[in-house]
N, C-alpha and C. Protein backbone atom coordinates (compact mmCIF):
# COMPACT_ATOMS: atom_id res chain seq x y z
N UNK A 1 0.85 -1.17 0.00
CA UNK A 1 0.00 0.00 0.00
C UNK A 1 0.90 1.24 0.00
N UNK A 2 0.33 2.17 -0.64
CA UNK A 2 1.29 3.42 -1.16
C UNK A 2 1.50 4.09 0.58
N UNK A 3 2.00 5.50 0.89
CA UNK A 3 2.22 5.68 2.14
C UNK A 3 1.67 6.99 2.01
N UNK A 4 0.74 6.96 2.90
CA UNK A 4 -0.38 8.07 3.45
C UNK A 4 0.31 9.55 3.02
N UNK A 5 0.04 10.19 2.12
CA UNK A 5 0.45 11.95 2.23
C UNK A 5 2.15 11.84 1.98
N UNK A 6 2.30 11.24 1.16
CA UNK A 6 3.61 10.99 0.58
C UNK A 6 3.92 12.06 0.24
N UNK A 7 3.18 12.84 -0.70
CA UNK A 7 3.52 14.32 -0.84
C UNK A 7 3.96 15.52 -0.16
N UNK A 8 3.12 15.17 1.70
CA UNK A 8 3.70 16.01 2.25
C UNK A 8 5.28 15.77 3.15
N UNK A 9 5.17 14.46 3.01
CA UNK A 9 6.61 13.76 3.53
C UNK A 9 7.78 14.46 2.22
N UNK A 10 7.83 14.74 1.38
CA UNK A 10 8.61 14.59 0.31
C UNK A 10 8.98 16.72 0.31
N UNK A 11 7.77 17.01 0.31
CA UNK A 11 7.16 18.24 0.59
C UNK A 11 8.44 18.65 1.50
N UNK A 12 7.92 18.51 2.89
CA UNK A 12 9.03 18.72 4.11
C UNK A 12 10.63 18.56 3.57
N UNK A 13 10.91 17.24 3.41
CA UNK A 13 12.30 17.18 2.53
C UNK A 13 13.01 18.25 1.57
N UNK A 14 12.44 18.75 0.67
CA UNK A 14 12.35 19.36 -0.32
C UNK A 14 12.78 21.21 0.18
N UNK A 15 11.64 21.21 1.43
CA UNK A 15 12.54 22.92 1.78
C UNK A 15 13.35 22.50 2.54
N UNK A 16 13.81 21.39 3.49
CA UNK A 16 14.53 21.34 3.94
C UNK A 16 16.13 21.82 3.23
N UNK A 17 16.18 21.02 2.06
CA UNK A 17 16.94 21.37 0.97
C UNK A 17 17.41 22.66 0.37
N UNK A 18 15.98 23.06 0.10
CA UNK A 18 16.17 23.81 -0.20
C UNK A 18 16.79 25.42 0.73
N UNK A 19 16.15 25.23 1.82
CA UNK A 19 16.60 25.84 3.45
C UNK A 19 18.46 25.90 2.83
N UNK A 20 18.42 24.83 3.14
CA UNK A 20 20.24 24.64 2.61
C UNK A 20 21.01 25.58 1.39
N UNK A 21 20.37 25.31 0.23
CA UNK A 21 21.00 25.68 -0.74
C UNK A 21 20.77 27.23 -1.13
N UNK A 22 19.75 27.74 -0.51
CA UNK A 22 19.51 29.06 -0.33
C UNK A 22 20.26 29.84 0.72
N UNK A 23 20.81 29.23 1.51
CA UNK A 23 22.22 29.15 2.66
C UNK A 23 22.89 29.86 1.87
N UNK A 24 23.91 28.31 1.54
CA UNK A 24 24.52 28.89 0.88
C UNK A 24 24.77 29.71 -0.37
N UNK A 25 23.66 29.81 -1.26
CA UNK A 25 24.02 30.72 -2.50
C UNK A 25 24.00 31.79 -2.35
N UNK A 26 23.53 32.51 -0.84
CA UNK A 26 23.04 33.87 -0.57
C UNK A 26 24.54 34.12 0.00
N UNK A 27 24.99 32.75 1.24
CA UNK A 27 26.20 33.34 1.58
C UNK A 27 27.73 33.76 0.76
N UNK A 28 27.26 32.67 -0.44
CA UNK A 28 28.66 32.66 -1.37
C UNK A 28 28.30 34.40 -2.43
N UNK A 29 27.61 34.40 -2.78
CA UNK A 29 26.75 35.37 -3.41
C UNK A 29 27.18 36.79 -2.51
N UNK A 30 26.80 36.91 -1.22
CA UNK A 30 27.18 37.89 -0.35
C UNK A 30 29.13 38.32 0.05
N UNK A 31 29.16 37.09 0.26
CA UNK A 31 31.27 37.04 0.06
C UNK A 31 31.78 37.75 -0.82
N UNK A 32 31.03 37.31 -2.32
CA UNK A 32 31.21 37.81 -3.64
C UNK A 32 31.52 39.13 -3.33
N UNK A 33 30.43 39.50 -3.26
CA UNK A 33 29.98 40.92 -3.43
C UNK A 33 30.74 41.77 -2.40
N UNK A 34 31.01 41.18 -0.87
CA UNK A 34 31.97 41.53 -0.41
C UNK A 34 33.32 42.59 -0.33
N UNK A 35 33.67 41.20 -1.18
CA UNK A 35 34.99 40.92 -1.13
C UNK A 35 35.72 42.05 -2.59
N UNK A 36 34.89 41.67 -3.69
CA UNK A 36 35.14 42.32 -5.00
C UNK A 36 34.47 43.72 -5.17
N UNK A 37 33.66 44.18 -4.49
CA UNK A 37 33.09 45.29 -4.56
C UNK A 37 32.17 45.27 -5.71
N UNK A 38 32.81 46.13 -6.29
CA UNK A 38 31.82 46.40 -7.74
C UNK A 38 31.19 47.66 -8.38
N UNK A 39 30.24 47.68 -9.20
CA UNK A 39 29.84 48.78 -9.60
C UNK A 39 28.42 49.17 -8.82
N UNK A 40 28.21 49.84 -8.73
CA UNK A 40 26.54 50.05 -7.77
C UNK A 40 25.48 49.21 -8.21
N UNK A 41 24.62 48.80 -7.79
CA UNK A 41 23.57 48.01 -7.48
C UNK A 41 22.21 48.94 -7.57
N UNK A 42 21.81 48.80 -8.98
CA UNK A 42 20.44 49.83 -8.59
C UNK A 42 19.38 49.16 -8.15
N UNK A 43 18.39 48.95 -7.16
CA UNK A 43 17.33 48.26 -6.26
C UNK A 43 16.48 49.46 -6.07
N UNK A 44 15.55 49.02 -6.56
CA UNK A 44 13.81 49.93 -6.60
C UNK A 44 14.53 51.21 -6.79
N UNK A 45 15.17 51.58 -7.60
CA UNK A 45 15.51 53.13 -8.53
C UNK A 45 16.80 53.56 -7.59
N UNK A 46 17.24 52.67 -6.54
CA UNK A 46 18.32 53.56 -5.76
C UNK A 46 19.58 52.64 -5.65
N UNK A 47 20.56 53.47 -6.13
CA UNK A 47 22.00 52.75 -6.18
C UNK A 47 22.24 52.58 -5.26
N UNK A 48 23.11 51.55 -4.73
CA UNK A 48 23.62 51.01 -3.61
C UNK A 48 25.01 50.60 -3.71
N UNK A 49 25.75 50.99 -2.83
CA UNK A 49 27.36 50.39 -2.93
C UNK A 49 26.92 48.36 -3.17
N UNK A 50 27.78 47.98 -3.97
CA UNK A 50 27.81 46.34 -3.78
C UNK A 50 28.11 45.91 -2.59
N UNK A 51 28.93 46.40 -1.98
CA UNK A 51 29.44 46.23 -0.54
C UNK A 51 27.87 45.96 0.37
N UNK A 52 27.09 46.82 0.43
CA UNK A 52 25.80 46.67 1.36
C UNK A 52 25.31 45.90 0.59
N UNK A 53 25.26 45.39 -0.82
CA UNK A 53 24.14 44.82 -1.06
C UNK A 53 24.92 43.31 -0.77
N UNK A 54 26.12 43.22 -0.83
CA UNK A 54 26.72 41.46 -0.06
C UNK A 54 26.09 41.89 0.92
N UNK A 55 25.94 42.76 2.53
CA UNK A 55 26.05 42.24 3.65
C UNK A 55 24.36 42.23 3.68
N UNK A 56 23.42 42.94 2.57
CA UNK A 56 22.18 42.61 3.12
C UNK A 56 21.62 40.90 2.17
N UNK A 57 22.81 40.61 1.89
CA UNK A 57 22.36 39.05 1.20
C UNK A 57 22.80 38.33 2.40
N UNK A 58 23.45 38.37 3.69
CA UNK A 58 24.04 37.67 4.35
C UNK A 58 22.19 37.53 5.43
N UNK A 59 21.71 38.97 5.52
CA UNK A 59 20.23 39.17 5.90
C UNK A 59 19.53 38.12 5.52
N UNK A 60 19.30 38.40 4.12
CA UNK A 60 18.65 37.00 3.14
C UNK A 60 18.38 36.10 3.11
N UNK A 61 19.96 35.53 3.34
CA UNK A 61 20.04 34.52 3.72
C UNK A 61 19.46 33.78 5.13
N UNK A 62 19.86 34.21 6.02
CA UNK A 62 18.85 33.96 7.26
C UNK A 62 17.49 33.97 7.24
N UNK A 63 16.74 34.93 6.62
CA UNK A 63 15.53 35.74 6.84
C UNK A 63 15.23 34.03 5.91
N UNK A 64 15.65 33.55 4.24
CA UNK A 64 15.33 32.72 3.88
C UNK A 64 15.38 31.00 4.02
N UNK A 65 16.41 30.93 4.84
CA UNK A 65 16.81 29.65 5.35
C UNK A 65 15.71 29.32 6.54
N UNK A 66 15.24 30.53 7.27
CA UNK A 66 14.38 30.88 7.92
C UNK A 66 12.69 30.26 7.92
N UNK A 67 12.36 30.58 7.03
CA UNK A 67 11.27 30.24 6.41
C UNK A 67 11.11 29.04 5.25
N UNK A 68 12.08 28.73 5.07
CA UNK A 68 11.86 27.22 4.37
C UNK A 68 12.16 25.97 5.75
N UNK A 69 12.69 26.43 6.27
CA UNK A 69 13.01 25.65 7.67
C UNK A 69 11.70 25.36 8.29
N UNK A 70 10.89 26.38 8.74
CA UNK A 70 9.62 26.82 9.42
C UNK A 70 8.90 25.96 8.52
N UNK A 71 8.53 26.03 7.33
CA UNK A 71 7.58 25.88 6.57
C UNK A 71 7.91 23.75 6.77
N UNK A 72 9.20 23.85 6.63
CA UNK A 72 9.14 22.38 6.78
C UNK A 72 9.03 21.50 8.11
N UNK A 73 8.94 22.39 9.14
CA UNK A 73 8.82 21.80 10.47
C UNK A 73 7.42 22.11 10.54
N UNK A 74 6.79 22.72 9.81
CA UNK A 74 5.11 22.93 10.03
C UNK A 74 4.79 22.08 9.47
N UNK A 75 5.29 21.25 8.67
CA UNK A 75 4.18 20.31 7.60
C UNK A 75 4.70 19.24 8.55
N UNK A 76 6.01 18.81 8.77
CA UNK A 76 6.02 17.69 10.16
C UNK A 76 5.61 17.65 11.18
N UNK A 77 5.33 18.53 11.98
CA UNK A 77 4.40 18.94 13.12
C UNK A 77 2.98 18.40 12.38
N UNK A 78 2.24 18.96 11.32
CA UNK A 78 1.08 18.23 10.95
C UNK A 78 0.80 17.20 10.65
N UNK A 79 1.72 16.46 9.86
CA UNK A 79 1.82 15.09 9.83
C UNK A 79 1.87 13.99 11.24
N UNK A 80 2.34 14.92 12.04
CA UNK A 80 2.38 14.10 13.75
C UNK A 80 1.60 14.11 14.36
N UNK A 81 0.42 15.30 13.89
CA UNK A 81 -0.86 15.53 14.99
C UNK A 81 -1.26 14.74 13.68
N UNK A 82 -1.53 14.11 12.58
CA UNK A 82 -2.61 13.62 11.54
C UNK A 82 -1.83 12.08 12.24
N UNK A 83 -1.15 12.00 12.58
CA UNK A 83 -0.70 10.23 13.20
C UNK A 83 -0.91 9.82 14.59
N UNK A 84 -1.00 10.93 15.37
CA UNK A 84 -1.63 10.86 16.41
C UNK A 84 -3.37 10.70 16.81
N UNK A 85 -4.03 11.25 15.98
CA UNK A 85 -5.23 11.27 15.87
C UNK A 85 -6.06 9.44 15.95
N UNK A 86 -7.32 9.65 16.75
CA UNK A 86 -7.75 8.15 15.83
C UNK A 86 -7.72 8.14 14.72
N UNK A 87 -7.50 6.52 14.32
CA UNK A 87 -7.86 6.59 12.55
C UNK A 87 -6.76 7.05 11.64
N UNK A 88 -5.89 8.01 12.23
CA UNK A 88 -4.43 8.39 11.77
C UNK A 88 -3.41 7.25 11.29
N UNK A 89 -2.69 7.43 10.23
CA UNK A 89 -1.73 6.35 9.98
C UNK A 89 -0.33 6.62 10.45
């Protein structure tokens, strides 16, 4: 027999991952920008040194690792109260 809400098991996995790889591309991405400086960064009509725009990807990064994390401990948390329940698998 197939396994109950496979989707949301796979689901959870998936930002977990992704939690990760949004880690790091924000942190390597932010180093970048760092480290090499650059030419200004125009964001909603206003230039920005590259320099701030690495350290507000380092932000990003948290703020997004953040919320794929959350999002995947919420769908496991639901899956535990849907197995706990009568009738739950």
């Amino acid at each position: 027999m197939a396994q109950p809400y496979k989707f949301l098991h796979v689901s959870a996995t998936v930002f977990k991952v992704l939690a990760w790889v949004s880690l790091a591309l924000q942190v390597i991405t932010g180093l970048v920008l760092l480290v090499t400086g650059g030419e200004p960064i125009v964001i909603a009509g206003v230039e920005l040194p590259a320099r701030l725009v690495g350290l507000l990807n380092f932000v990003a990064a948290g703020l997004y690792f953040f919320s794929f994390w959350l999002m995947s401990s919420l769908i496991k948390l639901l899956l535990e109260i849907r197995r706990a329940l009568p009738g739950g698998s």
